[in-house]
Protein backbone atom coordinates (compact mmCIF):
# COMPACT_ATOMS: atom_id res chain seq x y z
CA UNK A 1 -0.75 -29.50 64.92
CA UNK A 2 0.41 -30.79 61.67
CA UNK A 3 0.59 -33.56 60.14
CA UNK A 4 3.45 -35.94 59.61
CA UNK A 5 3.54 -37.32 56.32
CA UNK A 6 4.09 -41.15 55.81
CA UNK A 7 7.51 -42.05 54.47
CA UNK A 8 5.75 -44.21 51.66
CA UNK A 9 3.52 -40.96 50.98
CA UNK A 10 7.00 -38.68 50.62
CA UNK A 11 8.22 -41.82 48.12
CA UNK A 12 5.45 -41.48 46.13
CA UNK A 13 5.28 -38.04 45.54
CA UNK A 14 5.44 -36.66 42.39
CA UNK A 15 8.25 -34.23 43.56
CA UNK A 16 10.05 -37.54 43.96
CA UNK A 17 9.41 -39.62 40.74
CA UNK A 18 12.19 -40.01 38.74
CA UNK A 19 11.56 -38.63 35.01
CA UNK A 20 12.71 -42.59 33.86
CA UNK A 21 9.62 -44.07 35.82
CA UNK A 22 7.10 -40.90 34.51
CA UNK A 23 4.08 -42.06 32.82
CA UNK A 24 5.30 -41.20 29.12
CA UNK A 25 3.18 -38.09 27.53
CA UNK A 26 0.33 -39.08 24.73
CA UNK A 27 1.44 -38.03 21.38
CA UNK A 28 -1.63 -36.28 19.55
CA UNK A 29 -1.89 -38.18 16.57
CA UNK A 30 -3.92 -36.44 13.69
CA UNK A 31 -6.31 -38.21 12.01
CA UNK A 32 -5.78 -38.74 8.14
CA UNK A 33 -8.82 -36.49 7.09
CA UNK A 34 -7.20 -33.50 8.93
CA UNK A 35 -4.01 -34.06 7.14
CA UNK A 36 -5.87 -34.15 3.64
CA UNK A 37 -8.29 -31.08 4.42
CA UNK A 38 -4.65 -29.36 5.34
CA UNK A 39 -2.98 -30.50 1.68
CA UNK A 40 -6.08 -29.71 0.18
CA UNK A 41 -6.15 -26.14 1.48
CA UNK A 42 -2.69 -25.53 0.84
CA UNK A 43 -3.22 -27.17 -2.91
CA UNK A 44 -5.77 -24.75 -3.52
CA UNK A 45 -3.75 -21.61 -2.41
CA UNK A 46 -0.85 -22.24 -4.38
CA UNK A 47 -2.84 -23.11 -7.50
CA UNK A 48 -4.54 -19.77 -6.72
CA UNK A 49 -1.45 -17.91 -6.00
CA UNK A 50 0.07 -18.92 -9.28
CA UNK A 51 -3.04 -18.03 -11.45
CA UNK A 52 -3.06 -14.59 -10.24
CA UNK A 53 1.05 -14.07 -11.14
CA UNK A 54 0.40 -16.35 -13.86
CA UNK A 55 -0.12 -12.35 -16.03
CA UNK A 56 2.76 -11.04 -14.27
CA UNK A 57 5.24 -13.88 -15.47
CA UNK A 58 3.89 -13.80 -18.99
CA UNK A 59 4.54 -10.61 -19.11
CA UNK A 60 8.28 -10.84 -17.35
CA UNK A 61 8.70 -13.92 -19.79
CA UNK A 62 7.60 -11.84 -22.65
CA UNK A 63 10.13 -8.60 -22.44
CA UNK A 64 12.97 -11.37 -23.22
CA UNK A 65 11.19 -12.44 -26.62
CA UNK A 66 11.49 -10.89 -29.84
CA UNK A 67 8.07 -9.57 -30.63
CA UNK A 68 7.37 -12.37 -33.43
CA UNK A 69 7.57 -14.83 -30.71
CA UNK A 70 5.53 -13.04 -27.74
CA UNK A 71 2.40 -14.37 -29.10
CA UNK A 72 3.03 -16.98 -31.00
CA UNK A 73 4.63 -18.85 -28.17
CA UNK A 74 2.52 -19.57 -25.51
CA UNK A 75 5.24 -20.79 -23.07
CA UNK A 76 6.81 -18.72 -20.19
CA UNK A 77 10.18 -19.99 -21.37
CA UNK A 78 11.70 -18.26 -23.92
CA UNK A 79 13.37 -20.06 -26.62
CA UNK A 80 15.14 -17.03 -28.30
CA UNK A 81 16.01 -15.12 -25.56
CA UNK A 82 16.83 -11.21 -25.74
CA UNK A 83 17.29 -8.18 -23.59
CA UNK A 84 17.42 -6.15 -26.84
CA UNK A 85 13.77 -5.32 -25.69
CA UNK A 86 14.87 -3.02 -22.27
CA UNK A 87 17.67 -1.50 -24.80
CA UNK A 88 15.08 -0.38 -26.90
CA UNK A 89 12.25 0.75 -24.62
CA UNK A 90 14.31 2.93 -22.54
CA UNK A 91 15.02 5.00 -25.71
CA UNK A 92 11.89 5.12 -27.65
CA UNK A 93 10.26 7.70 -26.89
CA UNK A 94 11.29 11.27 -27.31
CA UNK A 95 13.14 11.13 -23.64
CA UNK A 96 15.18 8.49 -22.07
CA UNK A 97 12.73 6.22 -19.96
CA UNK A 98 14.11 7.96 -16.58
CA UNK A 99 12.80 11.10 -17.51
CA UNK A 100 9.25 9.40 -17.38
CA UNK A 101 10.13 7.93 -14.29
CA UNK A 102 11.25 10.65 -12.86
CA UNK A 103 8.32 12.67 -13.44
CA UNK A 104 6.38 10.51 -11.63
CA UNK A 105 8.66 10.26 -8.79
CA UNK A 106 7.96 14.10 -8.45
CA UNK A 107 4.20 13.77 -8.21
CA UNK A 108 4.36 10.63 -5.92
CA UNK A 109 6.64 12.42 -3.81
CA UNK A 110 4.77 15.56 -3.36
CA UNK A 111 1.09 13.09 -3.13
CA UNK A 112 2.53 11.53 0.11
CA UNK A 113 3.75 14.84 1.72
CA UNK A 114 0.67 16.84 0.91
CA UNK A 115 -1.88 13.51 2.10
CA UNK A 116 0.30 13.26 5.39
CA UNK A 117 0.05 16.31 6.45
CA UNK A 118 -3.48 17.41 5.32
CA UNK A 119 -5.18 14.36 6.17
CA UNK A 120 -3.30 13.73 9.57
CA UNK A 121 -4.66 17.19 10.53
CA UNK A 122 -7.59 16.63 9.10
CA UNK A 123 -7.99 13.11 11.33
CA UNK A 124 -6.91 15.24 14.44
CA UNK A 125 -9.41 17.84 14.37
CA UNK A 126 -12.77 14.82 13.70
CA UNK A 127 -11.11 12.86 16.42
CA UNK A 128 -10.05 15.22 19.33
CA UNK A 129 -11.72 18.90 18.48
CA UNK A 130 -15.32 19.79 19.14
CA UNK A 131 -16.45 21.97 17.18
CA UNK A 132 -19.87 22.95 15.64
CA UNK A 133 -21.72 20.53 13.24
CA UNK A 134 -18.45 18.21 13.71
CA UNK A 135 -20.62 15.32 12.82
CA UNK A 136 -22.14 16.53 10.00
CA UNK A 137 -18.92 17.78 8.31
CA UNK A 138 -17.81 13.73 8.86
CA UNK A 139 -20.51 12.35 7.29
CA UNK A 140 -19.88 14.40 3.92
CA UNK A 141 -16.57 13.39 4.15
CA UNK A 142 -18.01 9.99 4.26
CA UNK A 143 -20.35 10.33 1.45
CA UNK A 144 -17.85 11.87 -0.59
CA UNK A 145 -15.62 8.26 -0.71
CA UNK A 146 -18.24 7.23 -3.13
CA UNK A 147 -17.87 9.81 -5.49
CA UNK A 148 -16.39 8.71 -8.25
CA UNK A 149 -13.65 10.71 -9.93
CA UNK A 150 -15.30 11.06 -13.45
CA UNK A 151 -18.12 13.35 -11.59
CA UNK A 152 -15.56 15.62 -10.19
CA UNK A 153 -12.95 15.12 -13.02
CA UNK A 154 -14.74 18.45 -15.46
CA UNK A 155 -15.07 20.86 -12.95
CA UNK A 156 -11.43 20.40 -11.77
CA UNK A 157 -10.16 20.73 -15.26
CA UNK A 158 -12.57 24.06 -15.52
CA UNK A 159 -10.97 25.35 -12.74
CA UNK A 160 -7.21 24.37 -13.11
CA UNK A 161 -8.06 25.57 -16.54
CA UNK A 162 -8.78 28.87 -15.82
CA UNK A 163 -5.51 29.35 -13.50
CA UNK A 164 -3.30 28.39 -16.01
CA UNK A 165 -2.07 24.51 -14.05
CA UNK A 166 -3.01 22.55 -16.84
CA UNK A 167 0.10 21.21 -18.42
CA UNK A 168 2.05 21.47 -15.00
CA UNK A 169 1.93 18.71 -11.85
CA UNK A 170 -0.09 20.84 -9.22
CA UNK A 171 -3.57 19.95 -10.04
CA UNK A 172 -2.14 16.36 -9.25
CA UNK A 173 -0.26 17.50 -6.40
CA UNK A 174 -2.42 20.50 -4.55
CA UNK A 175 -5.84 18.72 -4.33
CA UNK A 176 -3.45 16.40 -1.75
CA UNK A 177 -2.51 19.33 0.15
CA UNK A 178 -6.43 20.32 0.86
CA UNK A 179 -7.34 16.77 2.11
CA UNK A 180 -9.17 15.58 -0.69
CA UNK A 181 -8.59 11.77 0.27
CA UNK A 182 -11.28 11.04 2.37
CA UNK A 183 -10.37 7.53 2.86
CA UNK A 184 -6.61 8.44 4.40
CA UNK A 185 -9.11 10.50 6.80
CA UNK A 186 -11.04 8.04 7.45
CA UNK A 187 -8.26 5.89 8.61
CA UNK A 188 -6.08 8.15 10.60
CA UNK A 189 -9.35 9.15 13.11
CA UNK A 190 -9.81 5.61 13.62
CA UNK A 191 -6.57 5.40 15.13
CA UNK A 192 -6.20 8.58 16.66
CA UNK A 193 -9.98 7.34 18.38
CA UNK A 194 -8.09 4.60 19.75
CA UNK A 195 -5.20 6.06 21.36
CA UNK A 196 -6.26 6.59 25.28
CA UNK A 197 -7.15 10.72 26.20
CA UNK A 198 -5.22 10.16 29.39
CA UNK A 199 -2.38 10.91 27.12
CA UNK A 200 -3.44 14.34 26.06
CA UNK A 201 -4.80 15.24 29.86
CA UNK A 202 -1.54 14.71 30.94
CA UNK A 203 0.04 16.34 28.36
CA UNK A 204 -2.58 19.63 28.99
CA UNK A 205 -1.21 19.65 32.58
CA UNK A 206 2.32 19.95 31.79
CA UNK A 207 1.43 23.35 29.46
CA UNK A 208 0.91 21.69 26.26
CA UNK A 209 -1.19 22.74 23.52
CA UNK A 210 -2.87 21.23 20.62
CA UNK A 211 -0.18 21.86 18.37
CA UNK A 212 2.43 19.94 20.54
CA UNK A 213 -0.03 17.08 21.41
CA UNK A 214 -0.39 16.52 17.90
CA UNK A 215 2.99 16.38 16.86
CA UNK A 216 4.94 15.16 20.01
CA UNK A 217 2.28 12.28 20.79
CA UNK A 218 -0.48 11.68 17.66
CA UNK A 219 1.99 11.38 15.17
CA UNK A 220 4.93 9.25 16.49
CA UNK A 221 1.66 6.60 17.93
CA UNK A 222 0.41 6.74 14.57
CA UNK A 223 3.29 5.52 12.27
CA UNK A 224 1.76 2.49 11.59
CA UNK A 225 -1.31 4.62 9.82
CA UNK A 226 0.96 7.03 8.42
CA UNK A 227 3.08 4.31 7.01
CA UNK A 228 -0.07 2.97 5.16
CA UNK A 229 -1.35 6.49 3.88
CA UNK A 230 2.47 6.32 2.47
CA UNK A 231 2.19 2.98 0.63
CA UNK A 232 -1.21 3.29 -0.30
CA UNK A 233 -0.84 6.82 -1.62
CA UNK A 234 2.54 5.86 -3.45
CA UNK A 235 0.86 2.59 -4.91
CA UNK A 236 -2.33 4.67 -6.52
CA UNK A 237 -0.62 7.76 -7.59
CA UNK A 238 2.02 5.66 -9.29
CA UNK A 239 -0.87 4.28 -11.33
CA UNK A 240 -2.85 6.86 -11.11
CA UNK A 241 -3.69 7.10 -15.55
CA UNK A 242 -6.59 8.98 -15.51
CA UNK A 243 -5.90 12.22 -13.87
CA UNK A 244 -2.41 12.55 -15.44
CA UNK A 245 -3.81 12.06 -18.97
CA UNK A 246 -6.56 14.22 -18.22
CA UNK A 247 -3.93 17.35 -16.79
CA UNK A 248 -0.90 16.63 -18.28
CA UNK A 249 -0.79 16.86 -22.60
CA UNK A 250 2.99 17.73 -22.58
CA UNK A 251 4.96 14.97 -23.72
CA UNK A 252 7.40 16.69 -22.10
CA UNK A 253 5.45 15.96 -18.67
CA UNK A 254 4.33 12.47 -19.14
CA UNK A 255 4.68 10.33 -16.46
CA UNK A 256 5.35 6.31 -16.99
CA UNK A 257 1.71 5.17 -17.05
CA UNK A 258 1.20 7.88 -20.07
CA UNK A 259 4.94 6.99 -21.22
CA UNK A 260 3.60 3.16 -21.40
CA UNK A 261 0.87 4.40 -23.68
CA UNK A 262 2.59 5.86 -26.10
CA UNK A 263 4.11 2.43 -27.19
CA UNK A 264 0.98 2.10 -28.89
CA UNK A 265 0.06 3.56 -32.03
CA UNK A 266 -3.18 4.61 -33.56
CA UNK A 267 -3.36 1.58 -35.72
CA UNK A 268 -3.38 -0.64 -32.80
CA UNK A 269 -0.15 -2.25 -33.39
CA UNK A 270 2.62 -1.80 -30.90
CA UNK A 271 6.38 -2.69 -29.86
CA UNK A 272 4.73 -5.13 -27.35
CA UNK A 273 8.94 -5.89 -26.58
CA UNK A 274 9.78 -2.71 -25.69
CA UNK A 275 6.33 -1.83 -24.18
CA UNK A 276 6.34 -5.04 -21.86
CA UNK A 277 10.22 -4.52 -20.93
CA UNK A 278 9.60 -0.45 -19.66
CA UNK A 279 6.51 -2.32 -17.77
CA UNK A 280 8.89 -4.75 -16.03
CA UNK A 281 11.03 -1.33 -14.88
CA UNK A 282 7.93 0.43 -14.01
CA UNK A 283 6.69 -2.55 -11.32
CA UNK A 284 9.92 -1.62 -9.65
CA UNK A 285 9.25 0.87 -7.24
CA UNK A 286 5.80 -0.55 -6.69
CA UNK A 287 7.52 -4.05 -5.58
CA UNK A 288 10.04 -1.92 -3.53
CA UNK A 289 8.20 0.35 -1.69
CA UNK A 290 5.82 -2.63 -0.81
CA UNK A 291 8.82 -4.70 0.52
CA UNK A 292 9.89 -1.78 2.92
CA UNK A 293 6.42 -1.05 4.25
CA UNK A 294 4.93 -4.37 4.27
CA UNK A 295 5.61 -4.63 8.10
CA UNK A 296 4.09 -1.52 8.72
CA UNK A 297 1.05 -3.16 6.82
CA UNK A 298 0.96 -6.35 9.00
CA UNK A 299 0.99 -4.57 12.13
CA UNK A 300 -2.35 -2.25 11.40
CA UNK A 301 -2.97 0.69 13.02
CA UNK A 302 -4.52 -0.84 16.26
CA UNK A 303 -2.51 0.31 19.15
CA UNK A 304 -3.19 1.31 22.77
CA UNK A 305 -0.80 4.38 22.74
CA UNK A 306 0.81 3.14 25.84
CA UNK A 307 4.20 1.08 25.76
């Protein structure tokens, strides 16, 4: 049997309140210390934030001042303004600035082919192969992150030496090819751990093979860690100084971080202008290639491998 509701109990149902006779909703109010501990916080970033550019404007402010005035006035603004400075640095040298830069687009080019390949591979085989002493050959791979590159800087130069590639860009360019960055490694098998092995079962029962897992369903999951390898190896190679001074003696081969050297002279003295103008241009591609990837960046590699 059920029950019959009341009338006065169907009137006062909340299905039946009006929204003018509602109870109005309590506002949070935050208390004043919240609001200061927020300004504060926010204070403190931005103060941060702008000593840490605080270099990079200097030096942007600086490649518009005559070089009398780049150290004499401490101000960002310049009060005798010039682009005479970019005129000048981009012809120098003994080539046109864009030689320099395109040298370096050469070896940043073929670093991020020859880490995405090798080092995806690489990633596949410590993630999804078994294979004898797997483990062990990981942990040298590990141990080798902390290697520094002066201890393995002389016998590469012995050994590129003797082969006739000093003087040319494959001893920056071929060392990518054998998967000598362990960190990209490192990276790509911790996402290729996380993606789910019902996805290569099922790909084993329709026929495929590890050549077709790894290329129809590793590598479009892992754009997000391939996109990072990208950046990160674009960012370092671009700035790489060491290894380029180290292979490359050719002025004819210099790429921009050796190019920016040569504004300075043995005496010290410099055409800080000219030098802090070609810098400006060199930040460039850095600033660009961050801009396209930085979403890439944001997301992580952390995925499920299911959509």
């Amino acid at each position: 049997m059920t029950e019959l509701m009341s009338p006065a109990a169907v009137t006062d149902s909340p299905a039946n309140v009006s929204p003018s006779t509602r109870p109005p909703r309590r506002r949070r109010v935050r208390l004043p210390w919240v609001r200061l501990r927020t300004l504060t916080k926010h204070a403190v970033l931005i103060a941060v934030g702008l000593l840490m550019i605080y270099p990079l404007l200097w030096m942007l402010a600086s490649s518009f001042k005559p070089d009398a005035l780049i150290f004499s006035e401490p101000g960002l603004i310049p009060t005798d303004f010039t682009t005479d400075n970019y005129a000048q640095g981009w012809n120098a040298l003994s080539h046109p600035f864009s030689h320099y830069l395109l040298n370096s687009f050469l070896v940043v080019a073929g670093s991020i082919v020859g880490n995405l390949v090798s080092c995806s591979l690489a990633a596949y085989a410590f993630a999804r192969l078994n294979f004898r002493l797997r483990r062990l050959w990981f942990a040298m791979m590990l141990i080798s992150i902390m290697l520094p590159i002066h201890v393995i800087i002389v016998p590469q130069y012995v050994l590129f030496s003797q082969i006739g590639w000093l003087n040319t860009f494959l001893p920056l360019i071929v060392p990518k090819l054998l998967a000598t960055d362990s960190f990209f490694i490192f990276l790509m098998v911790q996402f290729f751990r996380g993606v789910p092995r019902e996805l290569d079962e099922a790909a084993r029962i329709d026929g495929a093979g590890h050549a077709r897992i790894f290329v129809g369903i590793m590598l479009p999951l892992a754009a997000p860690a391939l996109a990072t390898t990208a950046i990160f190896t674009f960012i370092w190679t671009w700035n790489d100084f060491f290894s380029q001074l180290i292979f490359l003696t050719d002025p004819d081969l210099y790429t921009v971080p050796i190019a920016l050297r040569a504004f300075l002279d043995s005496t010290g003295e410099s055409s800080w202008g000219a030098m802090f103008a070609m810098s400006i241009v060199s930040l460039i591609p850095l600033f660009v290639m961050f801009l396209l990837g930085q979403r890439f960046l944001v997301r992580g590699i952390a995925t499920t491998g299911l959509k």
